[in-house]
C-alpha atoms as a PDB file:
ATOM      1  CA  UNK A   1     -84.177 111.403 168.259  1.00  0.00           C
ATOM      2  CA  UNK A   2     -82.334 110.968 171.880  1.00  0.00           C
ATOM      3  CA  UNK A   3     -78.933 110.045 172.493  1.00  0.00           C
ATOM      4  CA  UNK A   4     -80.107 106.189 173.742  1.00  0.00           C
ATOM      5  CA  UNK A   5     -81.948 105.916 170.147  1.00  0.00           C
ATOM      6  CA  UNK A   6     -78.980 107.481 168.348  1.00  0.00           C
ATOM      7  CA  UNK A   7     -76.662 104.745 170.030  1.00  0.00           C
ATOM      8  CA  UNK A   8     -78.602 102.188 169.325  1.00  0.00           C
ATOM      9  CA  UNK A   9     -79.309 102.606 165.910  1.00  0.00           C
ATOM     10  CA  UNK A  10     -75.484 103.288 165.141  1.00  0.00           C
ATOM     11  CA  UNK A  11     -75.035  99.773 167.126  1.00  0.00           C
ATOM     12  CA  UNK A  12     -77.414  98.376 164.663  1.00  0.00           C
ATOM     13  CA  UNK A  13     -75.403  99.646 161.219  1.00  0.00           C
ATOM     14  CA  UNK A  14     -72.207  99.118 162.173  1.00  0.00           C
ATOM     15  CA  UNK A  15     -73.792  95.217 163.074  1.00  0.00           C
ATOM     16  CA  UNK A  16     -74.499  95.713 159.348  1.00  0.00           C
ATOM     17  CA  UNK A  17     -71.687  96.871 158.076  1.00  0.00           C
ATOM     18  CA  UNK A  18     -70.056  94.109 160.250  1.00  0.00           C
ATOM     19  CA  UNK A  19     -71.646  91.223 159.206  1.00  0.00           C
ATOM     20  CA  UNK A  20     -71.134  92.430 155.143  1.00  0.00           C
ATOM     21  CA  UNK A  21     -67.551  92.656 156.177  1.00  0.00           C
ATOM     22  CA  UNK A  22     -67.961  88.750 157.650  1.00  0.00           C
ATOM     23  CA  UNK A  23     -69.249  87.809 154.198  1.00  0.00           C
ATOM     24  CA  UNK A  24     -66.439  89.514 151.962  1.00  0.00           C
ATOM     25  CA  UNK A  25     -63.754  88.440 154.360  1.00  0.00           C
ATOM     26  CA  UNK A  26     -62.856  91.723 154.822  1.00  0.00           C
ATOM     27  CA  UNK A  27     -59.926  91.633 157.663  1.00  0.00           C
ATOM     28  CA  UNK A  28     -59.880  95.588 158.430  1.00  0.00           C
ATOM     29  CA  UNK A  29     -63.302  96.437 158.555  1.00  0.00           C
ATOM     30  CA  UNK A  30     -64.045  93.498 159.937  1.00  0.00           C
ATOM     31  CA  UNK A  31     -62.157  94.440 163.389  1.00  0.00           C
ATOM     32  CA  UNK A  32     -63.267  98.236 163.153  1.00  0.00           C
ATOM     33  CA  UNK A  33     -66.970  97.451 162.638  1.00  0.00           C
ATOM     34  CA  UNK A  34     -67.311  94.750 165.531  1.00  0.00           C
ATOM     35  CA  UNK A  35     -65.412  97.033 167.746  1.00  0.00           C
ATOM     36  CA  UNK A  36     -67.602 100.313 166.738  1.00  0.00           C
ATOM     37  CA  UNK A  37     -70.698  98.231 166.973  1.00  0.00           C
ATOM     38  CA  UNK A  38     -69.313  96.485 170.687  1.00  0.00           C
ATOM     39  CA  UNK A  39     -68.553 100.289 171.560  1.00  0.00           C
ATOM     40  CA  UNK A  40     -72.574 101.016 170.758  1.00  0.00           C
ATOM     41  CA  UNK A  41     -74.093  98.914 173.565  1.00  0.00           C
ATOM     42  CA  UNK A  42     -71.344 100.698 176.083  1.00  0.00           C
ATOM     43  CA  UNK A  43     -72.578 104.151 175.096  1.00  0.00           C
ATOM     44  CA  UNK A  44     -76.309 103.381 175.283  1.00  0.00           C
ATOM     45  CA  UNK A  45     -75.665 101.866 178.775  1.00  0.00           C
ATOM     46  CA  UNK A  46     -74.377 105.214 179.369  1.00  0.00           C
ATOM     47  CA  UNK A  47     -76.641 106.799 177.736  1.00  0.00           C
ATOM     48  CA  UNK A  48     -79.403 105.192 179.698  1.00  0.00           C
ATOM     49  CA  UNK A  49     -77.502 106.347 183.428  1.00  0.00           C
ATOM     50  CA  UNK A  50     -76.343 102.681 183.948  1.00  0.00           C
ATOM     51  CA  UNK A  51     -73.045 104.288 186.503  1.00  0.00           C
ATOM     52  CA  UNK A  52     -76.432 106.000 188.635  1.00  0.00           C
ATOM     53  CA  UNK A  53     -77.517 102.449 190.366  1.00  0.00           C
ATOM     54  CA  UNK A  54     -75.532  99.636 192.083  1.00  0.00           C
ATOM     55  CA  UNK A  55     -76.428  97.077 190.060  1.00  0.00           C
ATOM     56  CA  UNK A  56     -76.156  99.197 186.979  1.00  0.00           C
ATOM     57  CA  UNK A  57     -72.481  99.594 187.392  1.00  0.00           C
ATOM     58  CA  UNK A  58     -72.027  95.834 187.862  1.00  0.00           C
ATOM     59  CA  UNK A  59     -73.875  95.196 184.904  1.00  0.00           C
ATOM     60  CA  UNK A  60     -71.826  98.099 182.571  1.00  0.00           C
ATOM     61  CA  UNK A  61     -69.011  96.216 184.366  1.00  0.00           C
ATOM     62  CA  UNK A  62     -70.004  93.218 182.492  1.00  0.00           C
ATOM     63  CA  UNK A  63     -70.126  95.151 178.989  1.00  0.00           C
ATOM     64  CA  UNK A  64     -67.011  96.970 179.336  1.00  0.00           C
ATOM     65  CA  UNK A  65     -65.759  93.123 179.946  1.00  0.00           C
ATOM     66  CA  UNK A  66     -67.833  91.767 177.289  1.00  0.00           C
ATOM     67  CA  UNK A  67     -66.159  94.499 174.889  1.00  0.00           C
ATOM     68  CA  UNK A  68     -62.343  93.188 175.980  1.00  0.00           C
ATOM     69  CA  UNK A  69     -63.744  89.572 174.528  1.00  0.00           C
ATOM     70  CA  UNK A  70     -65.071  91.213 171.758  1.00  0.00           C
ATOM     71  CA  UNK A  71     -61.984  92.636 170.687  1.00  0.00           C
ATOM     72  CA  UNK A  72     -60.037  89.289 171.937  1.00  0.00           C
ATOM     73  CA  UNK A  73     -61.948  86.834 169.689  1.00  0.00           C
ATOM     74  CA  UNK A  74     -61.599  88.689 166.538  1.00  0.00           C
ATOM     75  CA  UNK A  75     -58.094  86.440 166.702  1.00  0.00           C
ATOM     76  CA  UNK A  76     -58.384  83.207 165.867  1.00  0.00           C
ATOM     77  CA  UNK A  77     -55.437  82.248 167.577  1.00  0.00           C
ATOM     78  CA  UNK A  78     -56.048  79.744 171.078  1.00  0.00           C
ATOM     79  CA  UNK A  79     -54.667  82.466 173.681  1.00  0.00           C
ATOM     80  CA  UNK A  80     -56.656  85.133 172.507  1.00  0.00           C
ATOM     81  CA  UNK A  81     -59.813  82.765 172.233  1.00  0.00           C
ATOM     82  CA  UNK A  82     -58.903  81.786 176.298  1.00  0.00           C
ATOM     83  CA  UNK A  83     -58.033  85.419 177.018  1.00  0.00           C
ATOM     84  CA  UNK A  84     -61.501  86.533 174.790  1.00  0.00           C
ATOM     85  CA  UNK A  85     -63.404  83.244 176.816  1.00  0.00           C
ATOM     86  CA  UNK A  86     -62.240  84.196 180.562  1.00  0.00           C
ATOM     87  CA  UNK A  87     -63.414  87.953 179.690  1.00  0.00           C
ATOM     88  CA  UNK A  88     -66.851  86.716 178.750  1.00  0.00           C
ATOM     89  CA  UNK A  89     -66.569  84.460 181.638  1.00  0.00           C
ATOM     90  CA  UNK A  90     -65.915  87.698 183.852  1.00  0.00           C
ATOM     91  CA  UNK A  91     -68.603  89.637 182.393  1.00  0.00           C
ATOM     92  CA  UNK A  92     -71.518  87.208 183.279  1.00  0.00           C
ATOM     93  CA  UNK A  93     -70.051  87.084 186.518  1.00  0.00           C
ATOM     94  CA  UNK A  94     -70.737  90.763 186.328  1.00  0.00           C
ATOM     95  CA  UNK A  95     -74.295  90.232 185.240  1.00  0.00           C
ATOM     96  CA  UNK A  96     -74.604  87.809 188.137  1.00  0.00           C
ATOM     97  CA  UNK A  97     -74.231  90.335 190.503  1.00  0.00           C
ATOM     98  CA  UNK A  98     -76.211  93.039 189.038  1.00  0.00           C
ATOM     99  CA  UNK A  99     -79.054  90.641 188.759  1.00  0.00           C
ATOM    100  CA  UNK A 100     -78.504  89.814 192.540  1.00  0.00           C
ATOM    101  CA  UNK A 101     -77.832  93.429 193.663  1.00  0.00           C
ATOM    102  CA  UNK A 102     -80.824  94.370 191.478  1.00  0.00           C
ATOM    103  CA  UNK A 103     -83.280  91.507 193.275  1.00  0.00           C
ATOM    104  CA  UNK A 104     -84.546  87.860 192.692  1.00  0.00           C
ATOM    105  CA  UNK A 105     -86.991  85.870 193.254  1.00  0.00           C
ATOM    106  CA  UNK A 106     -84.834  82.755 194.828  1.00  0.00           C
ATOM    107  CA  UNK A 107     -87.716  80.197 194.226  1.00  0.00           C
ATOM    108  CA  UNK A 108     -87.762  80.607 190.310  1.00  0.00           C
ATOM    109  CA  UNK A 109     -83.719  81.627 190.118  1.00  0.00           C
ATOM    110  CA  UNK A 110     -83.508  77.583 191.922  1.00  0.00           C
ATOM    111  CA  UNK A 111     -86.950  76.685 189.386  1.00  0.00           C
ATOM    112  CA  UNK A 112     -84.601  77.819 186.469  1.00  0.00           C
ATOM    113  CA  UNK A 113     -81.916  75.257 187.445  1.00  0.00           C
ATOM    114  CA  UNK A 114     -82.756  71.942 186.277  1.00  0.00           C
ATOM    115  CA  UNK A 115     -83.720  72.624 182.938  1.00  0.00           C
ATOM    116  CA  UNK A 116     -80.665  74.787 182.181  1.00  0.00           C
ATOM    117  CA  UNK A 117     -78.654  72.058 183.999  1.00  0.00           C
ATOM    118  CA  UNK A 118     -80.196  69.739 180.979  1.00  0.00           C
ATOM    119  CA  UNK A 119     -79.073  72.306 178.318  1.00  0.00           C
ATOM    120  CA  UNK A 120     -75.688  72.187 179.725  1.00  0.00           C
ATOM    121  CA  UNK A 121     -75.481  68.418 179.605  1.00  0.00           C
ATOM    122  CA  UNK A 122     -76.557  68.214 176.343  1.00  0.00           C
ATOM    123  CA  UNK A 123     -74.031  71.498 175.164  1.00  0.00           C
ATOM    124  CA  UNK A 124     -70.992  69.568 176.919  1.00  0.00           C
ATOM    125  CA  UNK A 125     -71.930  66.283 175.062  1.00  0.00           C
ATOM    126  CA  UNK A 126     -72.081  68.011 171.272  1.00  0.00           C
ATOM    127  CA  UNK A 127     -69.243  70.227 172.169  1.00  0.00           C
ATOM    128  CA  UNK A 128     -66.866  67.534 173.920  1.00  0.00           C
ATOM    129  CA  UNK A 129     -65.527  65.208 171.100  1.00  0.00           C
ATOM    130  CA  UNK A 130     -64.177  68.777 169.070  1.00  0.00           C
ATOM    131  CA  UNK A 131     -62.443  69.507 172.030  1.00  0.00           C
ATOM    132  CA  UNK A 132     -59.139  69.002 172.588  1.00  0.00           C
ATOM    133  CA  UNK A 133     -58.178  68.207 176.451  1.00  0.00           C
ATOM    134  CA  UNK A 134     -57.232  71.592 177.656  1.00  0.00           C
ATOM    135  CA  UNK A 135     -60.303  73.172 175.922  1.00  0.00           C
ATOM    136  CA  UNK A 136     -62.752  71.062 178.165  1.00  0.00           C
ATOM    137  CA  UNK A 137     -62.387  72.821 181.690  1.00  0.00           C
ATOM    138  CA  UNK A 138     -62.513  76.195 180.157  1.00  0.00           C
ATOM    139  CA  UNK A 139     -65.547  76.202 178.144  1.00  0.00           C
ATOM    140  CA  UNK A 140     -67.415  73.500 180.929  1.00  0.00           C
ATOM    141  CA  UNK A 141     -66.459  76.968 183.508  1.00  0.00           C
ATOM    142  CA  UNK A 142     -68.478  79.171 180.647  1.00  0.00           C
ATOM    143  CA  UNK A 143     -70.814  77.060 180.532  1.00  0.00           C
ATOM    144  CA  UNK A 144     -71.826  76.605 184.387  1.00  0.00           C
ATOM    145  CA  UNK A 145     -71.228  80.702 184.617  1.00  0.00           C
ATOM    146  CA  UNK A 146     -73.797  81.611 181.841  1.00  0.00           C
ATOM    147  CA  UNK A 147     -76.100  78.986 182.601  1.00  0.00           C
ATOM    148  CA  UNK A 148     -76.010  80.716 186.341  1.00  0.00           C
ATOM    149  CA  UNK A 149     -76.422  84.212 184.700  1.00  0.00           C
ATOM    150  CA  UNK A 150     -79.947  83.036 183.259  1.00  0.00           C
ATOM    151  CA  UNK A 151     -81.139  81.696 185.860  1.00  0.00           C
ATOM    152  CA  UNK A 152     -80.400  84.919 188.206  1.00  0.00           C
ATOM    153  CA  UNK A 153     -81.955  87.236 185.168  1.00  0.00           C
ATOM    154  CA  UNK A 154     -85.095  84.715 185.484  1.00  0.00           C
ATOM    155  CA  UNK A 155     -85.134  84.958 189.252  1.00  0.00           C
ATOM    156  CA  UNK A 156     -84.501  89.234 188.408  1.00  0.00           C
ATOM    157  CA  UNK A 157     -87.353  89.366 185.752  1.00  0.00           C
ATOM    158  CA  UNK A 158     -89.543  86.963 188.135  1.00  0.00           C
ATOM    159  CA  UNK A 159     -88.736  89.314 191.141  1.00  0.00           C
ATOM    160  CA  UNK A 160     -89.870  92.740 189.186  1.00  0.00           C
ATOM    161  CA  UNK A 161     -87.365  93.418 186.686  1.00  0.00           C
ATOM    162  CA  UNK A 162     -87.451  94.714 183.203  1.00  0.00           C
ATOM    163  CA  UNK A 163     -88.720  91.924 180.899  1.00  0.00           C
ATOM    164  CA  UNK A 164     -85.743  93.029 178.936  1.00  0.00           C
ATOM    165  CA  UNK A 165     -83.175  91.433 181.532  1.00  0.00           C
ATOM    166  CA  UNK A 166     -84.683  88.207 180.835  1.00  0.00           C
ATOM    167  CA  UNK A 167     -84.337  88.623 176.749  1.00  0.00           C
ATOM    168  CA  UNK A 168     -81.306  90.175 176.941  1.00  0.00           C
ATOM    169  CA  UNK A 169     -79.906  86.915 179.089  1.00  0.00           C
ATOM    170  CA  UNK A 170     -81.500  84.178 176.947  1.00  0.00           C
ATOM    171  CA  UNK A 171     -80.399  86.410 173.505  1.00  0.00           C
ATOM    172  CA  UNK A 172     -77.116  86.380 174.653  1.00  0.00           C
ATOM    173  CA  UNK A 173     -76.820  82.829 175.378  1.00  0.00           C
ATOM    174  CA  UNK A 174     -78.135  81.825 172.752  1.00  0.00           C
ATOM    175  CA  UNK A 175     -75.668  83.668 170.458  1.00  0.00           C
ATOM    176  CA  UNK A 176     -73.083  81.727 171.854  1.00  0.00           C
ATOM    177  CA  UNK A 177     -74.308  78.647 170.712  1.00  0.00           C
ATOM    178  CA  UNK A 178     -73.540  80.093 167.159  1.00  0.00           C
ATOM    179  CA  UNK A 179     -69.989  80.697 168.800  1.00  0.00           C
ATOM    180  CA  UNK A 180     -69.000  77.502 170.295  1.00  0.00           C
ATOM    181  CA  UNK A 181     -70.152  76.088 166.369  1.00  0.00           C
ATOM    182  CA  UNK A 182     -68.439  78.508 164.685  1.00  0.00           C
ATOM    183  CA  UNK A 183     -65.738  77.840 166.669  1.00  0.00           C
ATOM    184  CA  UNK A 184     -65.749  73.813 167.469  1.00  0.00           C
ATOM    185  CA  UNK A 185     -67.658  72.684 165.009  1.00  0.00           C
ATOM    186  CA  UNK A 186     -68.271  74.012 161.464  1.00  0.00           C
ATOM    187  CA  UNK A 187     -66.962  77.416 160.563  1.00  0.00           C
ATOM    188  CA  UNK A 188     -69.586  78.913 158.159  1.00  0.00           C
ATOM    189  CA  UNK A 189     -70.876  82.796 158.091  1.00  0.00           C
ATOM    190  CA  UNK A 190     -74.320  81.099 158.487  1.00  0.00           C
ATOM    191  CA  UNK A 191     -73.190  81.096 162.378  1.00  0.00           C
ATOM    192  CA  UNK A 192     -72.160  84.818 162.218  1.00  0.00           C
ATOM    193  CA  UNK A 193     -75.213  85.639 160.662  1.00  0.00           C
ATOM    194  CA  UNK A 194     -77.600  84.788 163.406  1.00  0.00           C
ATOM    195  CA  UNK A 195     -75.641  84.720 166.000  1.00  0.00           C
ATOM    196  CA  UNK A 196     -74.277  88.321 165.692  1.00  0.00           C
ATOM    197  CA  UNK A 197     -77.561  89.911 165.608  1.00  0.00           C
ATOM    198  CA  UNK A 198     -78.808  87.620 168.743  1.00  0.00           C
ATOM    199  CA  UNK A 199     -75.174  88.750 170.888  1.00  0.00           C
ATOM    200  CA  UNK A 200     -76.251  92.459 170.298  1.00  0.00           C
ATOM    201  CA  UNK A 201     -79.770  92.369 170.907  1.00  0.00           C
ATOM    202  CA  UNK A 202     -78.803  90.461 173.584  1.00  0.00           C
ATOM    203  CA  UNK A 203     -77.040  93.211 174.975  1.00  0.00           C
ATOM    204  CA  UNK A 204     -78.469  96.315 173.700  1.00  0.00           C
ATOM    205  CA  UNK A 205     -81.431  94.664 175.819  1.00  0.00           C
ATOM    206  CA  UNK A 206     -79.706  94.301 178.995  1.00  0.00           C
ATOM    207  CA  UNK A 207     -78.243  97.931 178.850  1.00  0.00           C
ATOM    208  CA  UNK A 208     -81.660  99.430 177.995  1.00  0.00           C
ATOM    209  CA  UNK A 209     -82.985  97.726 181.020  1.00  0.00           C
ATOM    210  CA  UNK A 210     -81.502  99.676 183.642  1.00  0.00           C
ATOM    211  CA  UNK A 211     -84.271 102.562 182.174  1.00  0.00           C
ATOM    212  CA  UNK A 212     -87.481 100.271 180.643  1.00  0.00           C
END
């Protein structure tokens, strides 16, 4: 077994042993098993020699900043969601870059537009009546930023890269649909339980890209 397998399966149990932990409201484990399992996708990015290539330091960038919002939204409290939201923010900004350093194809990144400028639309419209006013600007931002972030890892995967940029972008945004309900709308471990798994394949994908 190599050290990139090793991480990843160890990301994989403590996702596990996380979401059991979700289901027994267990408050301990649940913070040490989300931040072992965050910890994971770091190390395989590592693993993987993601610090060796320009745009694999901006995108590791994005994980280590992805692991601060980890660790931020395991509060439920409103300044550690905005402090755990403007880190995830950060991050895709991160992937942005990496995508961009790493080459696009402009034509599709622009193709890509329109239809994610639909989904956004139609996110801001269900998410907008369980917000309160000084929730709207913040998670309209996210929204723009990781609707951006796919359509760069489509222009990226369209341009050459790793088909695993463009899973790892659309895994991760979908996860946070599961997020913004969890959060906004209906609090249920139904959420947790698909959207967990999608967040870390999400990025267990986009570190393993820098190598497949």
């Amino acid at each position: 077994m190599s050290t990139t397998e090793l991480w990843v399966g160890l990301t994989s149990l403590f996702l596990a042993l996380h979401l059991w932990a979700e289901h027994g409201a267990r408050p301990t484990a649940i913070v040490v098993t989300k931040l072992l399992a965050s910890t994971g996708f770091l190390l395989t990015a590592l693993s993987v020699d993601a610090l060796a290539v320009p745009w694999g330091r901006w995108l590791f960038a994005g994980l280590c900043l992805a692991w601060i919002g980890d660790a931020c939204l395991l509060s439920r409290a409103r300044p550690a969601f905005l402090a755990g939201l403007g880190a995830f923010l950060l991050g895709h900004v991160g992937y942005c870059i990496a995508f961009f350093v790493h080459g696009v194809d402009l034509h599709s990144t622009l193709t890509a537009i329109p239809p994610l400028g639909v989904a956004a639309l139609v996110i801001d419209r269900w998410l907008r009546p369980k917000l309160d006013a000084t929730m709207r600007l913040p998670v309209r931002a996210y929204i723009v930023v990781i609707s951006a972030m796919v359509a760069l890892a489509f222009g990226a995967w369209r341009a050459g890269a790793s088909d695993l940029i463009l899973l790892g972008a659309l895994s991760f945004y979908l996860s946070d649909l599961s997020v913004a309900r969890d959060r906004f709308v209906r609090r249920e471990f139904l959420n947790r339980l698909w959207g967990l798994p999608a967040y870390y394949l999400g990025q267990l994908c986009l570190a393993l890209s820098i190598c497949w």
